[in-house]
N, C-alpha and C. Protein backbone atom coordinates (compact mmCIF):
# COMPACT_ATOMS: atom_id res chain seq x y z
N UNK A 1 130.23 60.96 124.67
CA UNK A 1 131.33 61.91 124.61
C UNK A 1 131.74 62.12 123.15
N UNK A 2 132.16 63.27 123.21
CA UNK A 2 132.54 63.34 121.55
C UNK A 2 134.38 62.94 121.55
N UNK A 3 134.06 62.59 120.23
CA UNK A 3 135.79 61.97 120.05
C UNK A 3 136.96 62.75 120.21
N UNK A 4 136.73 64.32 119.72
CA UNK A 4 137.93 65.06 119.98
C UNK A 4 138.29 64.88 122.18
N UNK A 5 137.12 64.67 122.30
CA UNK A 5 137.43 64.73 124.01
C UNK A 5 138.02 63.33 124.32
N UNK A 6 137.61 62.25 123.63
CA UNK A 6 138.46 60.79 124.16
C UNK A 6 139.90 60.61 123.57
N UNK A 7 139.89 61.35 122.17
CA UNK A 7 141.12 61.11 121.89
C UNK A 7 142.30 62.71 121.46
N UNK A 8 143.41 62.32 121.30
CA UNK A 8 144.41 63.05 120.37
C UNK A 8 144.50 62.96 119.29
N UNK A 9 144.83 63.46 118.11
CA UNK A 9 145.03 63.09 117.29
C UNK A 9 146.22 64.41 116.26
N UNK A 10 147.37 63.08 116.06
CA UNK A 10 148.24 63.74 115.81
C UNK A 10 148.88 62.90 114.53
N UNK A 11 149.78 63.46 113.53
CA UNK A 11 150.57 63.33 112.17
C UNK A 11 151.49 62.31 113.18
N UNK A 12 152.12 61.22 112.69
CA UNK A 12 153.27 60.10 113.30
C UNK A 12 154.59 60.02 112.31
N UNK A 13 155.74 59.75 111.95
CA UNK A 13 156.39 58.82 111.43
C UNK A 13 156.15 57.32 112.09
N UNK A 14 156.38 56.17 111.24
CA UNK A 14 156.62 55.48 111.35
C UNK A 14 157.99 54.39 110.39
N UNK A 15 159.13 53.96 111.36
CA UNK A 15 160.37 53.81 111.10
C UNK A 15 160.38 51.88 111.17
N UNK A 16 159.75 51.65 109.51
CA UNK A 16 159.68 50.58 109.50
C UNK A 16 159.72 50.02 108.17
N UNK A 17 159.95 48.52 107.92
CA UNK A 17 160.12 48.70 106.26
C UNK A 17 158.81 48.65 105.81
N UNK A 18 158.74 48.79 104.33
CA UNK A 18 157.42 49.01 104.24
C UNK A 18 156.61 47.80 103.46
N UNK A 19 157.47 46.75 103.60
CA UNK A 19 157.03 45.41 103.36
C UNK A 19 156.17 44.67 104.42
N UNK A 20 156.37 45.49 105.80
CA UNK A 20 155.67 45.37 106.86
C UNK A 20 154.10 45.87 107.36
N UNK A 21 154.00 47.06 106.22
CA UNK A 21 152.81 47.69 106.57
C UNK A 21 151.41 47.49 105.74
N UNK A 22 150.68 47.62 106.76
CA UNK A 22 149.29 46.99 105.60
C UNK A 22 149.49 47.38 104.25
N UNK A 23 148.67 46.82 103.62
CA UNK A 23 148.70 47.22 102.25
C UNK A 23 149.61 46.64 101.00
N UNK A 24 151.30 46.38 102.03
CA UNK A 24 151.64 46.48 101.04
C UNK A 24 151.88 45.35 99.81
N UNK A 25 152.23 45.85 98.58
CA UNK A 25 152.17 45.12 96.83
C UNK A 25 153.40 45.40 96.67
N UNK A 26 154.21 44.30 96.80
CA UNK A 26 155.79 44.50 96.41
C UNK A 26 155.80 43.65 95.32
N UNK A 27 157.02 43.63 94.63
CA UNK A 27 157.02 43.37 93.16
C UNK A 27 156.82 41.61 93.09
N UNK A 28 156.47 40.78 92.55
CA UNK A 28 156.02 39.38 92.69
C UNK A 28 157.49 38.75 91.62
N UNK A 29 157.90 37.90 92.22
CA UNK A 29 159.47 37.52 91.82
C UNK A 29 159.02 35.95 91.48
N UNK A 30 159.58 35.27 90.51
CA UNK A 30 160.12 33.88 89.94
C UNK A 30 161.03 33.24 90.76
N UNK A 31 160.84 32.10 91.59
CA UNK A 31 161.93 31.12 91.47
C UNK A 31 162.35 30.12 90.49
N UNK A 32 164.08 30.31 89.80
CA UNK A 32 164.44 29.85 88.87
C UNK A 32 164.64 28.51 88.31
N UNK A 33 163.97 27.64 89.92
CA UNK A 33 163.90 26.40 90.16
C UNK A 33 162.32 25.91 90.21
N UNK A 34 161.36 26.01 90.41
CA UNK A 34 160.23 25.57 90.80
C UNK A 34 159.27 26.89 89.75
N UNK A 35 159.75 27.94 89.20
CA UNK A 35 157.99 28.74 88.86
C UNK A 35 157.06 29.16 90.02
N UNK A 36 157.65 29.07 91.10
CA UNK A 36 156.90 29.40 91.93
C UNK A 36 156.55 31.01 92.27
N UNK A 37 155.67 31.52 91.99
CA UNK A 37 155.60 33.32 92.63
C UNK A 37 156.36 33.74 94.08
N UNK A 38 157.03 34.62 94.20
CA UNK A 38 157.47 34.89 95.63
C UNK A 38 157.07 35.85 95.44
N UNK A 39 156.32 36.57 96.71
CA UNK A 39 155.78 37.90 97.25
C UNK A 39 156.61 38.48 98.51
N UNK A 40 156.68 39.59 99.04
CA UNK A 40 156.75 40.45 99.99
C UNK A 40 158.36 40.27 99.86
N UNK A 41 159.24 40.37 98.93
CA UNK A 41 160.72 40.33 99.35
C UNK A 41 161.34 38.62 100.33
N UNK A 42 160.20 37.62 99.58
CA UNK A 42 160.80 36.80 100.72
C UNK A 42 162.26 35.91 99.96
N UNK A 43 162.16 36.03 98.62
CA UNK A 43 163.19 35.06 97.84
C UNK A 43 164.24 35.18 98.81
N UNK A 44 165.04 33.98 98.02
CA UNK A 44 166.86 33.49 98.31
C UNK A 44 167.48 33.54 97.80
N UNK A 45 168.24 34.63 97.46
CA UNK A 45 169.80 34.47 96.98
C UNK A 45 170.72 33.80 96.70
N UNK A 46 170.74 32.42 96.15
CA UNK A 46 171.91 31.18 96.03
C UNK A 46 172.01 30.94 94.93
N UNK A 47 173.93 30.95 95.04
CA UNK A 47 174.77 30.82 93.84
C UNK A 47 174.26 31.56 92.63
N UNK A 48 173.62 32.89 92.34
CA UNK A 48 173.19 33.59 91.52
C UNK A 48 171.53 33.02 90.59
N UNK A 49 171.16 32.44 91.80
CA UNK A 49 169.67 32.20 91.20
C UNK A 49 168.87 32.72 92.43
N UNK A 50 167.66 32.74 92.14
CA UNK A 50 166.47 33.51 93.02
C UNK A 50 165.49 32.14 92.88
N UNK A 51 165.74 32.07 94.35
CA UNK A 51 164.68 30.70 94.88
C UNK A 51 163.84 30.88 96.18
N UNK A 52 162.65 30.36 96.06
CA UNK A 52 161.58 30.58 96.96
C UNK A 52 162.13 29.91 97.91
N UNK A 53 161.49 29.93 99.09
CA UNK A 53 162.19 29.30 100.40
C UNK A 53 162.52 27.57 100.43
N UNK A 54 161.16 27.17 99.70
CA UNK A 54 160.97 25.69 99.93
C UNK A 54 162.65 25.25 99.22
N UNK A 55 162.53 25.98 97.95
CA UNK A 55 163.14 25.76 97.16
C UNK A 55 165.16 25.95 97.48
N UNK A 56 164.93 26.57 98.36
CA UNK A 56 166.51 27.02 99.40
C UNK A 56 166.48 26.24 100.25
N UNK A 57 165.55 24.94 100.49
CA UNK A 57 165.56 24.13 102.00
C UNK A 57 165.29 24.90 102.88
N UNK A 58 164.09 25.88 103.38
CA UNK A 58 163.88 26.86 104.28
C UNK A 58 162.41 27.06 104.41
N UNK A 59 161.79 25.63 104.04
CA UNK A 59 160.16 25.60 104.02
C UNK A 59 159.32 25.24 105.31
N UNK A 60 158.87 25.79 105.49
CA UNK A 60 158.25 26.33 106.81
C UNK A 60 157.10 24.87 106.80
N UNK A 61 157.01 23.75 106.04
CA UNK A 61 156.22 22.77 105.85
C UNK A 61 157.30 21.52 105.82
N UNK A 62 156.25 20.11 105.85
CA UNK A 62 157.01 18.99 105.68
C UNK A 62 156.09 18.26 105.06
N UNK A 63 155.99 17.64 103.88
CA UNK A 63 155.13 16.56 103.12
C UNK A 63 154.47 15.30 104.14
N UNK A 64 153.82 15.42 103.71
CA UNK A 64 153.17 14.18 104.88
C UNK A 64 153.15 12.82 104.02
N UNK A 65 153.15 11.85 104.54
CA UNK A 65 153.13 10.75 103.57
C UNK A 65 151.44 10.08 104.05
N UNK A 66 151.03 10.59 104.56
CA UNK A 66 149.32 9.98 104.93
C UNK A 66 148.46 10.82 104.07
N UNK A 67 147.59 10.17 103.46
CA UNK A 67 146.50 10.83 102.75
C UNK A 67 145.00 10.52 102.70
């Protein structure tokens, strides 16, 4: 079958941020505590410094003490 017959194809909005959508390169930010790079808008806002998550107590990890 040819494709115009299986599909539609039509122009969309899509109503989303755009930190969400493939592709995207948002600006790469410093935490003022660690040097660490933050990407996609994820920094923290506290007491007028910009800190990566770990670095806000909000780290999605836990150190292991086995090695």
């Amino acid at each position: 079958m040819k494709v115009d017959d299986l599909f539609d194809m039509q122009s969309v909005k899509v109503d989303r941020p755009e930190e969400e959508c493939h592709g995207f390169k948002g600006e790469r930010i410093v935490c003022s505590v660690c040097g660490e790079g933050i990407n996609f808008r994820r920094q923290v806002l506290r007491e007028g410094k910009i800190l990566c998550r770990a670095c806000a107590g909000e780290s999605y990890y836990t150190l292991s003490t086995e090695e």
